[in-house]
N, C-alpha and C. Protein backbone atom coordinates (compact mmCIF):
# COMPACT_ATOMS: atom_id res chain seq x y z
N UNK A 1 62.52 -60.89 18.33
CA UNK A 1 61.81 -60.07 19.27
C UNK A 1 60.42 -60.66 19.49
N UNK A 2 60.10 -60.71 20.96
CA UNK A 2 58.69 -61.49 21.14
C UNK A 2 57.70 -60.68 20.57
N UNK A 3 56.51 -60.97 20.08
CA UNK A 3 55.29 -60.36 19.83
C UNK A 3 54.66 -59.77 21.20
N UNK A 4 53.97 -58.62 20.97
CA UNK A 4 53.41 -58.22 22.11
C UNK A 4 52.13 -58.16 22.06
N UNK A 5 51.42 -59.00 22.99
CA UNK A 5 49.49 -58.98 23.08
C UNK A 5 48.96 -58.44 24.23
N UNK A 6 47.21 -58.19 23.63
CA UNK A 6 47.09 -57.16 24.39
C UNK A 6 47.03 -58.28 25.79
N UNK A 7 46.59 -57.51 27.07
CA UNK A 7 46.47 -57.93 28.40
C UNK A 7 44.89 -58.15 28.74
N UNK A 8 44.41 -59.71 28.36
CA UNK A 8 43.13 -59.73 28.99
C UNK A 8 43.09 -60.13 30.07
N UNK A 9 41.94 -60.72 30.41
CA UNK A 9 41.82 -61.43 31.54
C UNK A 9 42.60 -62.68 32.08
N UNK A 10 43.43 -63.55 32.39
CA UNK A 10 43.79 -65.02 32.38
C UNK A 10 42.68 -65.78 32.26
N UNK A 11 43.27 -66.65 31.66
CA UNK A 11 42.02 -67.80 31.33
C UNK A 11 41.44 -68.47 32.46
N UNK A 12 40.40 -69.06 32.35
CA UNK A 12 39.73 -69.48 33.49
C UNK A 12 40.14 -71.16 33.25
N UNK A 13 40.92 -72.01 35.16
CA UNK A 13 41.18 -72.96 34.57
C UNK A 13 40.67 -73.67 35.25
N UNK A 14 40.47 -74.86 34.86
CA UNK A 14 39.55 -76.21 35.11
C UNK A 14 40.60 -77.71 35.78
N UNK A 15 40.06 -78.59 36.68
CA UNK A 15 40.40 -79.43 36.90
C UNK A 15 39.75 -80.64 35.41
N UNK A 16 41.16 -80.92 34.93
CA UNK A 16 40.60 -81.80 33.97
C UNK A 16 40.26 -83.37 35.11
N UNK A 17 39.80 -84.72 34.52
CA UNK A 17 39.03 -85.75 35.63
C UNK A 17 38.99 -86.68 34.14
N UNK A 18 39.25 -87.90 34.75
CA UNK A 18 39.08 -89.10 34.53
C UNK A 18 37.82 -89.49 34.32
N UNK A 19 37.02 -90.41 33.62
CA UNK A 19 35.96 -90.69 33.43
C UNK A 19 35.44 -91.10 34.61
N UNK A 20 35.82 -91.01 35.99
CA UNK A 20 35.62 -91.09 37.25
C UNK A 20 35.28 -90.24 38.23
N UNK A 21 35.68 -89.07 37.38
CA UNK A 21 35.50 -87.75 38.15
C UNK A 21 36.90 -87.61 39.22
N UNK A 22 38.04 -88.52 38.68
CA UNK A 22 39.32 -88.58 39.64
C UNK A 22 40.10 -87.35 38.80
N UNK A 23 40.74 -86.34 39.49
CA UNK A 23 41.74 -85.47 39.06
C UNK A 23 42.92 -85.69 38.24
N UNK A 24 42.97 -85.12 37.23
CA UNK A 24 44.25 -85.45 36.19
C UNK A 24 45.72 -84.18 35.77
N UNK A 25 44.97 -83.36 35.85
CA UNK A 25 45.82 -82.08 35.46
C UNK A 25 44.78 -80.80 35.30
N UNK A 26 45.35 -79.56 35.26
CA UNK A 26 44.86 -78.68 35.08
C UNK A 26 45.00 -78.26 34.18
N UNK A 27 43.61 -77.17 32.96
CA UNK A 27 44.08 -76.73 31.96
C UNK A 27 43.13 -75.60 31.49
N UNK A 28 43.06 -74.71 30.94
CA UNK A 28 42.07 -73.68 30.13
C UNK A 28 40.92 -74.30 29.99
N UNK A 29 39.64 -74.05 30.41
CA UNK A 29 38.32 -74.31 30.42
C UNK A 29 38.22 -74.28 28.54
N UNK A 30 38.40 -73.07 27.58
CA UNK A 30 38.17 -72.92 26.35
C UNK A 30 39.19 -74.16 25.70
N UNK A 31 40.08 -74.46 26.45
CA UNK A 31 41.16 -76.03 25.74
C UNK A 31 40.34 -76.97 26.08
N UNK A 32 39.74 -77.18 27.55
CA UNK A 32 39.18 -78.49 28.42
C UNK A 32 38.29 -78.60 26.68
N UNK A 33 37.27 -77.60 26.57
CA UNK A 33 36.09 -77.61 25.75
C UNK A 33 36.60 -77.96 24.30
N UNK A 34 37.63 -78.11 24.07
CA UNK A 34 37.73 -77.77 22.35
C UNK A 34 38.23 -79.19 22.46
N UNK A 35 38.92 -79.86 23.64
CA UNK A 35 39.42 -81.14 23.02
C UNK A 35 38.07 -82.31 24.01
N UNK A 36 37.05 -81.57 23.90
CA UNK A 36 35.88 -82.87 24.77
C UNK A 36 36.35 -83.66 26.10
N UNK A 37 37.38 -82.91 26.98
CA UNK A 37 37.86 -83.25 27.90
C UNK A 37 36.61 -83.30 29.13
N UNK A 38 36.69 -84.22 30.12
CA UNK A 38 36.25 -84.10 31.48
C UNK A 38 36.67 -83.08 32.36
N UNK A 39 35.46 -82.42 32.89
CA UNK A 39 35.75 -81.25 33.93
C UNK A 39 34.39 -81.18 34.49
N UNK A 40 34.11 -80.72 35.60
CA UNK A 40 33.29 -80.42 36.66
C UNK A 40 32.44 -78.89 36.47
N UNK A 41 30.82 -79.08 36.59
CA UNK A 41 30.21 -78.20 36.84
C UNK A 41 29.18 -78.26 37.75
N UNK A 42 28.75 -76.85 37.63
CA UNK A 42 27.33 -77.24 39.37
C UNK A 42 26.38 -75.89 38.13
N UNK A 43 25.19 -76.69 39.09
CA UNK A 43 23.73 -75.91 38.35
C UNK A 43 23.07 -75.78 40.41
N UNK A 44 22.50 -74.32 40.23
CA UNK A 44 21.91 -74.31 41.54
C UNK A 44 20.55 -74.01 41.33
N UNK A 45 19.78 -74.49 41.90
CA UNK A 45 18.20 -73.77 41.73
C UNK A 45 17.60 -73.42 43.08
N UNK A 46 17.40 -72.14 42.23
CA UNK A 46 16.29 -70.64 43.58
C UNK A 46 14.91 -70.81 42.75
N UNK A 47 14.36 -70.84 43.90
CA UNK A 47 12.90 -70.88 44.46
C UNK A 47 12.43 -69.37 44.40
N UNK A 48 11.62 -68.97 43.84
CA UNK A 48 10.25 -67.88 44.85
C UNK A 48 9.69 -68.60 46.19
N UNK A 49 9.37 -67.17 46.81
CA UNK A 49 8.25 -67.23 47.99
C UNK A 49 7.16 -68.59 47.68
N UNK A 50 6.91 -68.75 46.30
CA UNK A 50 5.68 -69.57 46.32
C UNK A 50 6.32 -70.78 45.78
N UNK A 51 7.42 -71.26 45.56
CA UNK A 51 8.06 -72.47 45.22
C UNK A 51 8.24 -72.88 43.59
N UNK A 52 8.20 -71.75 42.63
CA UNK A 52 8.66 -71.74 41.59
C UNK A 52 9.84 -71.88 41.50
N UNK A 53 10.35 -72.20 39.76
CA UNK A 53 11.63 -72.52 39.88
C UNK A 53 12.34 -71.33 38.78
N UNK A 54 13.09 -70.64 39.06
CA UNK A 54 13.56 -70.02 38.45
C UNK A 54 14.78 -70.12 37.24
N UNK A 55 13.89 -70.11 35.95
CA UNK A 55 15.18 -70.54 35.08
C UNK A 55 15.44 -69.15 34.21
N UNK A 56 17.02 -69.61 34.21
CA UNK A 56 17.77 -68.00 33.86
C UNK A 56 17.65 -69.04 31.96
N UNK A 57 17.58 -67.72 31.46
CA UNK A 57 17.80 -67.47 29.83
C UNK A 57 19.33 -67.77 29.12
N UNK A 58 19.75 -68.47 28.77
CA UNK A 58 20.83 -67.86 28.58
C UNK A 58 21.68 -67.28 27.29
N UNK A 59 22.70 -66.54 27.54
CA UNK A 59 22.83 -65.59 26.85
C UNK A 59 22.80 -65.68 24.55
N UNK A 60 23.07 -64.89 23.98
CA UNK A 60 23.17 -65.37 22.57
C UNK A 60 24.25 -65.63 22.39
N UNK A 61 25.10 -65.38 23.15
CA UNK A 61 26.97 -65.61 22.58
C UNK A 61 27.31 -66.76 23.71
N UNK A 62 26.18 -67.69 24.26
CA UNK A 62 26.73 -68.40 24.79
C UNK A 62 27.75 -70.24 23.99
N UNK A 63 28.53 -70.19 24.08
CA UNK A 63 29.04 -71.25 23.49
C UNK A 63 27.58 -72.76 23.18
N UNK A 64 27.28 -72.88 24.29
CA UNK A 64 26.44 -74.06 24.26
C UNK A 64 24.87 -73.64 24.24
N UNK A 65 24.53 -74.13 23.67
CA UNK A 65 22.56 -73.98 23.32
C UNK A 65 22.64 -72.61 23.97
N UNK A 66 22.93 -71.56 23.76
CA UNK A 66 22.32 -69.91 23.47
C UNK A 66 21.02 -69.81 23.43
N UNK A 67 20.34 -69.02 24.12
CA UNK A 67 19.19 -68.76 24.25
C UNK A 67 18.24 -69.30 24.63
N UNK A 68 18.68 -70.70 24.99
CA UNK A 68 17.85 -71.72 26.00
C UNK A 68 17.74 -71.42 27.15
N UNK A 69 16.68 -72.48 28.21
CA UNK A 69 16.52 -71.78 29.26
C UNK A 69 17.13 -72.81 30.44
N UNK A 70 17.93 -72.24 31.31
CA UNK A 70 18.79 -73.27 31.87
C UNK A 70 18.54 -73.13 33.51
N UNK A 71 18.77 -74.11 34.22
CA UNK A 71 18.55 -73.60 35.72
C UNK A 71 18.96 -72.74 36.03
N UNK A 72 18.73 -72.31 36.98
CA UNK A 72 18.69 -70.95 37.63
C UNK A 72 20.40 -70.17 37.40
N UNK A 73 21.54 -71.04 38.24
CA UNK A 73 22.65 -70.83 38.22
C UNK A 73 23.56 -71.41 37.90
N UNK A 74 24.19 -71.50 36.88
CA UNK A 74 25.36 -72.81 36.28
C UNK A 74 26.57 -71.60 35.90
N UNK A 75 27.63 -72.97 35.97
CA UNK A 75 28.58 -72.41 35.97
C UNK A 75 29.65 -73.51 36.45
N UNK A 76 31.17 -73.55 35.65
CA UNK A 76 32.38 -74.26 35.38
C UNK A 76 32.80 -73.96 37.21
N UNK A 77 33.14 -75.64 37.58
CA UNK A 77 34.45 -75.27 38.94
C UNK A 77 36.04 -75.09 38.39
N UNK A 78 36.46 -73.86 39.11
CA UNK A 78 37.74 -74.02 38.59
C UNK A 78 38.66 -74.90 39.38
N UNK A 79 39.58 -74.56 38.91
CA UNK A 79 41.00 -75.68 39.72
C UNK A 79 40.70 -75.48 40.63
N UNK A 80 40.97 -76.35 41.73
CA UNK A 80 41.40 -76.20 42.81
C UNK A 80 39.82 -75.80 44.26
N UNK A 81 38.85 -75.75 43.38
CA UNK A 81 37.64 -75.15 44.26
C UNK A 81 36.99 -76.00 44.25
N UNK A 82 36.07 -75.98 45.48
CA UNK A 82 35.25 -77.64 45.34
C UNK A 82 33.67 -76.87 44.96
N UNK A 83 32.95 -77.64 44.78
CA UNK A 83 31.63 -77.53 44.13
C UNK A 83 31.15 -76.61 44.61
N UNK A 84 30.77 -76.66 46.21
CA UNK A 84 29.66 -75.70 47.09
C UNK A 84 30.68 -74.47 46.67
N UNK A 85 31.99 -74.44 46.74
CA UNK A 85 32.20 -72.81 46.66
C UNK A 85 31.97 -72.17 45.08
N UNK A 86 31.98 -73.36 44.27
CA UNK A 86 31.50 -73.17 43.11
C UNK A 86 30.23 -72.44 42.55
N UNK A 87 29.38 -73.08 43.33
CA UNK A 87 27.65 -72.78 43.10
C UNK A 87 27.44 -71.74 43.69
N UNK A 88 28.56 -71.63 44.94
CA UNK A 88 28.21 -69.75 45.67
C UNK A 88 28.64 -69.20 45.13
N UNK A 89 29.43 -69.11 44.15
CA UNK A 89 30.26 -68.31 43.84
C UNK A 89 29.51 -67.94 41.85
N UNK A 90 28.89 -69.06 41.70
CA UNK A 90 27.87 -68.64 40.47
C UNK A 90 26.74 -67.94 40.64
N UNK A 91 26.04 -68.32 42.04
CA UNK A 91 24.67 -68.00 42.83
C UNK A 91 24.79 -66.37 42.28
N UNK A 92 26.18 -65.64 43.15
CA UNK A 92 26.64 -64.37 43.34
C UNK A 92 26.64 -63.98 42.18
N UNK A 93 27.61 -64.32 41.14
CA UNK A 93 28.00 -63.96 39.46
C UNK A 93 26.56 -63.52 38.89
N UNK A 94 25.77 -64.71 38.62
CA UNK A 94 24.58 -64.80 37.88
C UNK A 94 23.34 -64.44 38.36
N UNK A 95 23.09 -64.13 39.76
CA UNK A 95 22.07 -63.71 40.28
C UNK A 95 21.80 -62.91 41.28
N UNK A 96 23.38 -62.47 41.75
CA UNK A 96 23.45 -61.35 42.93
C UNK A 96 22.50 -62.08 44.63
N UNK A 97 22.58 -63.38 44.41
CA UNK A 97 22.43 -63.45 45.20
C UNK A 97 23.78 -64.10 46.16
N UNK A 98 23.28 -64.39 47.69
CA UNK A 98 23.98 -64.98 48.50
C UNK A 98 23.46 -65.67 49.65
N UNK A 99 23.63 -66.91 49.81
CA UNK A 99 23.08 -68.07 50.68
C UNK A 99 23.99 -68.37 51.52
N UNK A 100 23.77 -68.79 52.64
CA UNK A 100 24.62 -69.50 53.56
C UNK A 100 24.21 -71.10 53.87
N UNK A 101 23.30 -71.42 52.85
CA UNK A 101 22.51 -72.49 52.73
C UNK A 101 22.70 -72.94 51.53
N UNK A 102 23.16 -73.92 51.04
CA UNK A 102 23.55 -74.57 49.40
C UNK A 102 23.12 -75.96 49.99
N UNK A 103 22.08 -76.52 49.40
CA UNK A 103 21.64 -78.25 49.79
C UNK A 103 21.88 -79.11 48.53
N UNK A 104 23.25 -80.06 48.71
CA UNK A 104 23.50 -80.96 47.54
C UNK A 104 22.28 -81.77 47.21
N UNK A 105 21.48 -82.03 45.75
CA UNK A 105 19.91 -82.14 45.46
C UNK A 105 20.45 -83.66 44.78
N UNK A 106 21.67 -83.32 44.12
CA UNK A 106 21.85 -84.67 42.44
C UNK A 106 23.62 -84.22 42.31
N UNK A 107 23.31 -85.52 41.09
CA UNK A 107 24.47 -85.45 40.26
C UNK A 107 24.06 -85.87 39.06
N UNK A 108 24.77 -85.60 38.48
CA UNK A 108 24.55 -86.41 36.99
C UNK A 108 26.16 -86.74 35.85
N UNK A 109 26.35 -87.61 35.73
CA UNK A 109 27.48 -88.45 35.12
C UNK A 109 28.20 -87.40 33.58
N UNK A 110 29.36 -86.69 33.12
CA UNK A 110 29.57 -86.61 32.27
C UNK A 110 29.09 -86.99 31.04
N UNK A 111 28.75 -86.39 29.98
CA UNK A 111 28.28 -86.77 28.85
C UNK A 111 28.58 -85.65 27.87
N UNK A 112 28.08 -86.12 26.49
CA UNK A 112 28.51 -84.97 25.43
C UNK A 112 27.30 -83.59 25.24
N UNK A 113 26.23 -84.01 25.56
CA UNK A 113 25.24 -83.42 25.99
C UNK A 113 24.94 -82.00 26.85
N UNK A 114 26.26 -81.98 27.78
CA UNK A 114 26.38 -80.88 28.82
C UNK A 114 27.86 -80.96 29.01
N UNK A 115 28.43 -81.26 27.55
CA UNK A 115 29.44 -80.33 27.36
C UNK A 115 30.53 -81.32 28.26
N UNK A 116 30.82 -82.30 28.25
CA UNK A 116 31.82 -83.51 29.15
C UNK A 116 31.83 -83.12 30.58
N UNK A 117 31.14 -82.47 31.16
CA UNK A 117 31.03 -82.14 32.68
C UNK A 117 30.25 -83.31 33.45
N UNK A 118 30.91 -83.15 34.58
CA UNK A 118 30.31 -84.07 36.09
C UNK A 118 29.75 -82.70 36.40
N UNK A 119 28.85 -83.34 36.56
CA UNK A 119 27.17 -81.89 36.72
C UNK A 119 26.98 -82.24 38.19
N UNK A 120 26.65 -81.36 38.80
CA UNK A 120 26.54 -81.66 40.24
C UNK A 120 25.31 -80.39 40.62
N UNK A 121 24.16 -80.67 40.96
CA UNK A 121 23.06 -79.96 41.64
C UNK A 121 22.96 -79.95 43.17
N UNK A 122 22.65 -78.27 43.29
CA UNK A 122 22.46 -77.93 44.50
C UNK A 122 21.44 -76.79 44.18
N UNK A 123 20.73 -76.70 45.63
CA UNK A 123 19.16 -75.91 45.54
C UNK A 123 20.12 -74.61 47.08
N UNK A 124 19.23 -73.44 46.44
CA UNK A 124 19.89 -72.39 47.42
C UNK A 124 17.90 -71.81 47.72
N UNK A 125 17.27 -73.19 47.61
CA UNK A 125 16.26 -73.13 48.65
C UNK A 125 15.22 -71.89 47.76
N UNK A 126 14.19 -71.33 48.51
CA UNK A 126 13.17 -69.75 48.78
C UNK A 126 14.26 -68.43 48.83
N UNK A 127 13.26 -67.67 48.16
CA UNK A 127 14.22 -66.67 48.37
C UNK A 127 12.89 -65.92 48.40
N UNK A 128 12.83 -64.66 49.10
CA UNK A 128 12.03 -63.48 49.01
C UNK A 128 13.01 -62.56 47.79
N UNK A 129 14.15 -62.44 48.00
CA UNK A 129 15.36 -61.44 47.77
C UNK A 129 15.03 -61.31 46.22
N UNK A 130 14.97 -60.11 45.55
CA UNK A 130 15.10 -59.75 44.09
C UNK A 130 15.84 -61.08 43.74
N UNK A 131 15.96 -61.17 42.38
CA UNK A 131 17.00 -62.19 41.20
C UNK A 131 17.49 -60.46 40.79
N UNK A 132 19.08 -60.36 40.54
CA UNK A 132 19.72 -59.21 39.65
C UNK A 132 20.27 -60.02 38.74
N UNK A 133 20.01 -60.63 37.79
CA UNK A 133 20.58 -61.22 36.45
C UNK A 133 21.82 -60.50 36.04
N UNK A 134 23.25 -61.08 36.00
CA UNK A 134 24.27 -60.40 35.67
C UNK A 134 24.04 -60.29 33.81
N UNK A 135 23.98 -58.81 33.24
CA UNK A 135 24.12 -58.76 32.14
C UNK A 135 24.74 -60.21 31.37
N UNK A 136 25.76 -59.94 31.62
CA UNK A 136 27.02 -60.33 30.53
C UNK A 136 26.53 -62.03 30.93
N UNK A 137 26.21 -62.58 32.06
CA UNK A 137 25.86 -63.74 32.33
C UNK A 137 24.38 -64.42 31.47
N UNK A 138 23.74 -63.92 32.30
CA UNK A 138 22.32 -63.93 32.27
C UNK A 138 21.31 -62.88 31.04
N UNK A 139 20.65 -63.81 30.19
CA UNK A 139 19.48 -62.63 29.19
C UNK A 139 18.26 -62.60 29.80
N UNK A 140 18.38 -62.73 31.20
CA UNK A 140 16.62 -63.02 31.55
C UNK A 140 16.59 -64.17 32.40
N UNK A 141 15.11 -64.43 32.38
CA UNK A 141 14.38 -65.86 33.21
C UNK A 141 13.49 -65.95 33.51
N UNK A 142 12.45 -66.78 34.30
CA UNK A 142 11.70 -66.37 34.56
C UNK A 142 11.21 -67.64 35.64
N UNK A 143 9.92 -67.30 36.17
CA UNK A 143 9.77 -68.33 37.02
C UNK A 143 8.75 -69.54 37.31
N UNK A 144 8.99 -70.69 36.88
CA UNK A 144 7.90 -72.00 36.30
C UNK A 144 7.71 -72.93 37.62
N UNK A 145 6.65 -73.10 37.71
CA UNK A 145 5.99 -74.37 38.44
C UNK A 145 5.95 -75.34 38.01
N UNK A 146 5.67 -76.76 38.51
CA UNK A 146 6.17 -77.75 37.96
C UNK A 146 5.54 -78.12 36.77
N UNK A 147 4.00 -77.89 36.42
CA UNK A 147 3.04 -77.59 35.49
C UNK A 147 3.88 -77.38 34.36
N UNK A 148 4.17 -75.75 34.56
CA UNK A 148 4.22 -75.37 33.68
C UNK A 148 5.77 -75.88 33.02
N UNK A 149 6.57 -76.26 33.66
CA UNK A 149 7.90 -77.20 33.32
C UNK A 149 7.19 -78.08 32.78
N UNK A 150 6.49 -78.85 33.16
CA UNK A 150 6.23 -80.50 32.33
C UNK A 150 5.73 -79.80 30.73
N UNK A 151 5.20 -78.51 30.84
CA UNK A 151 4.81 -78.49 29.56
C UNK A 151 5.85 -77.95 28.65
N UNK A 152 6.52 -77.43 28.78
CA UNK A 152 7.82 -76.66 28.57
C UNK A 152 8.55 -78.31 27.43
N UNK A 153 9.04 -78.90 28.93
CA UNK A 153 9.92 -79.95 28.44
C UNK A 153 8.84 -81.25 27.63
N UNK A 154 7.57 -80.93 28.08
CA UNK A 154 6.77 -81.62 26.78
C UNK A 154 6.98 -81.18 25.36
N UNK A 155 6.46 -79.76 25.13
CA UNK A 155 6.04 -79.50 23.80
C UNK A 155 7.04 -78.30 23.10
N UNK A 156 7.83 -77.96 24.10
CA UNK A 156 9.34 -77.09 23.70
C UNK A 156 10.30 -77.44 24.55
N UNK A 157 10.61 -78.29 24.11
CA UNK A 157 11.49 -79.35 24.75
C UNK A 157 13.46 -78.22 24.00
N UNK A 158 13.65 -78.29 22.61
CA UNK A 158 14.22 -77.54 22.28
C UNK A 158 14.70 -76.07 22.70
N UNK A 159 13.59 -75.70 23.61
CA UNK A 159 14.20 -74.16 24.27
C UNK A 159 14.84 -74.68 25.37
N UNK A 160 14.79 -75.68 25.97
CA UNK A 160 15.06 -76.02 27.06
C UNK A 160 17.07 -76.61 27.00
N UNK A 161 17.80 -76.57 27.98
CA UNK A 161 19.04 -76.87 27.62
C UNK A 161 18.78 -78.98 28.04
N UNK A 162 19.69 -79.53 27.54
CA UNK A 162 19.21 -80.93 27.83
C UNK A 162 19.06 -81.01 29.75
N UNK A 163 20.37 -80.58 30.27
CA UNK A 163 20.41 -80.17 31.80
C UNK A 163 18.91 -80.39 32.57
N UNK A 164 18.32 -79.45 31.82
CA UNK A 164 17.15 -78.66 32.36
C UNK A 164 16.13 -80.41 32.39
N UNK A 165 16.31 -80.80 31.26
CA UNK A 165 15.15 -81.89 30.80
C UNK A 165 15.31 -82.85 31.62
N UNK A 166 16.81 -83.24 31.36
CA UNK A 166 17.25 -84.50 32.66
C UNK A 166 16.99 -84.52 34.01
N UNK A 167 17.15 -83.47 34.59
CA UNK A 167 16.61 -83.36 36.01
C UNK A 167 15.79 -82.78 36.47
N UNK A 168 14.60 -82.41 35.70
CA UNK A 168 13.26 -82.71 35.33
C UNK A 168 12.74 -83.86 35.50
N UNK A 169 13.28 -84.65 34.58
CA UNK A 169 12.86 -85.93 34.33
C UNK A 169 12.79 -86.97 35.60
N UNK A 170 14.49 -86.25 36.38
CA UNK A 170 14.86 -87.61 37.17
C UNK A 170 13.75 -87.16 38.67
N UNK A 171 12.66 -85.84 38.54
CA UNK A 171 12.17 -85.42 39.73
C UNK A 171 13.20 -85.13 40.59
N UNK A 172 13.89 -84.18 40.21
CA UNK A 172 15.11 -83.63 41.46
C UNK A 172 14.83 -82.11 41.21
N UNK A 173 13.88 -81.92 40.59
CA UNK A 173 13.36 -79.96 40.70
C UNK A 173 12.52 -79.34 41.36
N UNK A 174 11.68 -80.26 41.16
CA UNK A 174 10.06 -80.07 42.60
C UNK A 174 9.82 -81.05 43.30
N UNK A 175 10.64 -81.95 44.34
CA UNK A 175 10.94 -82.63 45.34
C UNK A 175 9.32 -82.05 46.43
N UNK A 176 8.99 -83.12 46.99
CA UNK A 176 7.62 -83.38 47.97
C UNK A 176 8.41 -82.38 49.01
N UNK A 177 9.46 -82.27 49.08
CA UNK A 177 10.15 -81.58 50.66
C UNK A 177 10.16 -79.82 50.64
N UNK A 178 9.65 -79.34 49.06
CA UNK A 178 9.41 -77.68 49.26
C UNK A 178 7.91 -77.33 49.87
């Protein structure tokens, strides 16, 4: 007689990728992660009125660096979805917001660092509009100028997720064009 379990959610699934970022199979995001597989993510960054950058907190039960402070909106593409609907679709999750404007900013190459993901950045621009931090997502955030980032990833470099530092670093957060 089969065992009977309870009924959660289905797992959330991921395009696994070639060290190329070429498509291989599909599989459980919590499997992709446990065997250091390649899979695809997007980080989006919202602006204030005055061109701050808003970095969300993230949570204590988060699998990866917990309680660090990470761009604004990140979040796994699943199968089958391409990036931009990805990042709208985190924008919404993690910050209640919604853009009809997503501007591809970067990329950045898989590594062990951010978790074997092809990282892909996009900016959802100024916002006047509240941030609603989804509980269960989001512990917070808050909102840094470039100042106060250089000092951040200077002298608490450790609160920071590596994400955050790298494209910092590469000048793809406060671009001459805001």
């Amino acid at each position: 007689m089969a065992k009977k379990t309870a009924a959660g959610p289905p797992p959330e699934l991921v395009d696994i990728v070639d060290g190329q970022d070429r498509p291989l199979l599909v599989m459980p995001l919590a499997e992709a992660h446990r065997q250091g597989l390649f899979h695809r993510s997007v980080r989006v960054l919202v602006y204030d009125a005055r061109g701050k950058l808003y970095l969300q907190k993230r949570t204590a039960d988060t699998r990866r660096y917990p309680g660090r402070f990470d761009l604004s909106a990140t979040g796994h593409v699943r199968a089958g979805e391409s990036r931009h609907e990805a990042a709208a679709r985190k924008l919404y999750e993690e910050l209640g917001l919604r853009t009809a404007t997503l501007t591809l900013l970067d990329a950045a190459p898989a590594n062990e660092d951010w978790g074997f993901e092809f990282v892909t950045l996009f900016s959802a621009g100024r916002t006047s509009e509240p941030l609603r931090p989804a509980p269960g997502e989001v512990a917070g955030g808050v909102f840094v100028d470039a100042a106060e980032l250089a000092a951040l990833t200077r002298d608490y470099r450790d609160w920071l997720t590596p994400a955050v530092v790298h494209f910092f670093e590469k000048n793809a957060l406060f671009p001459r064009s805001r």
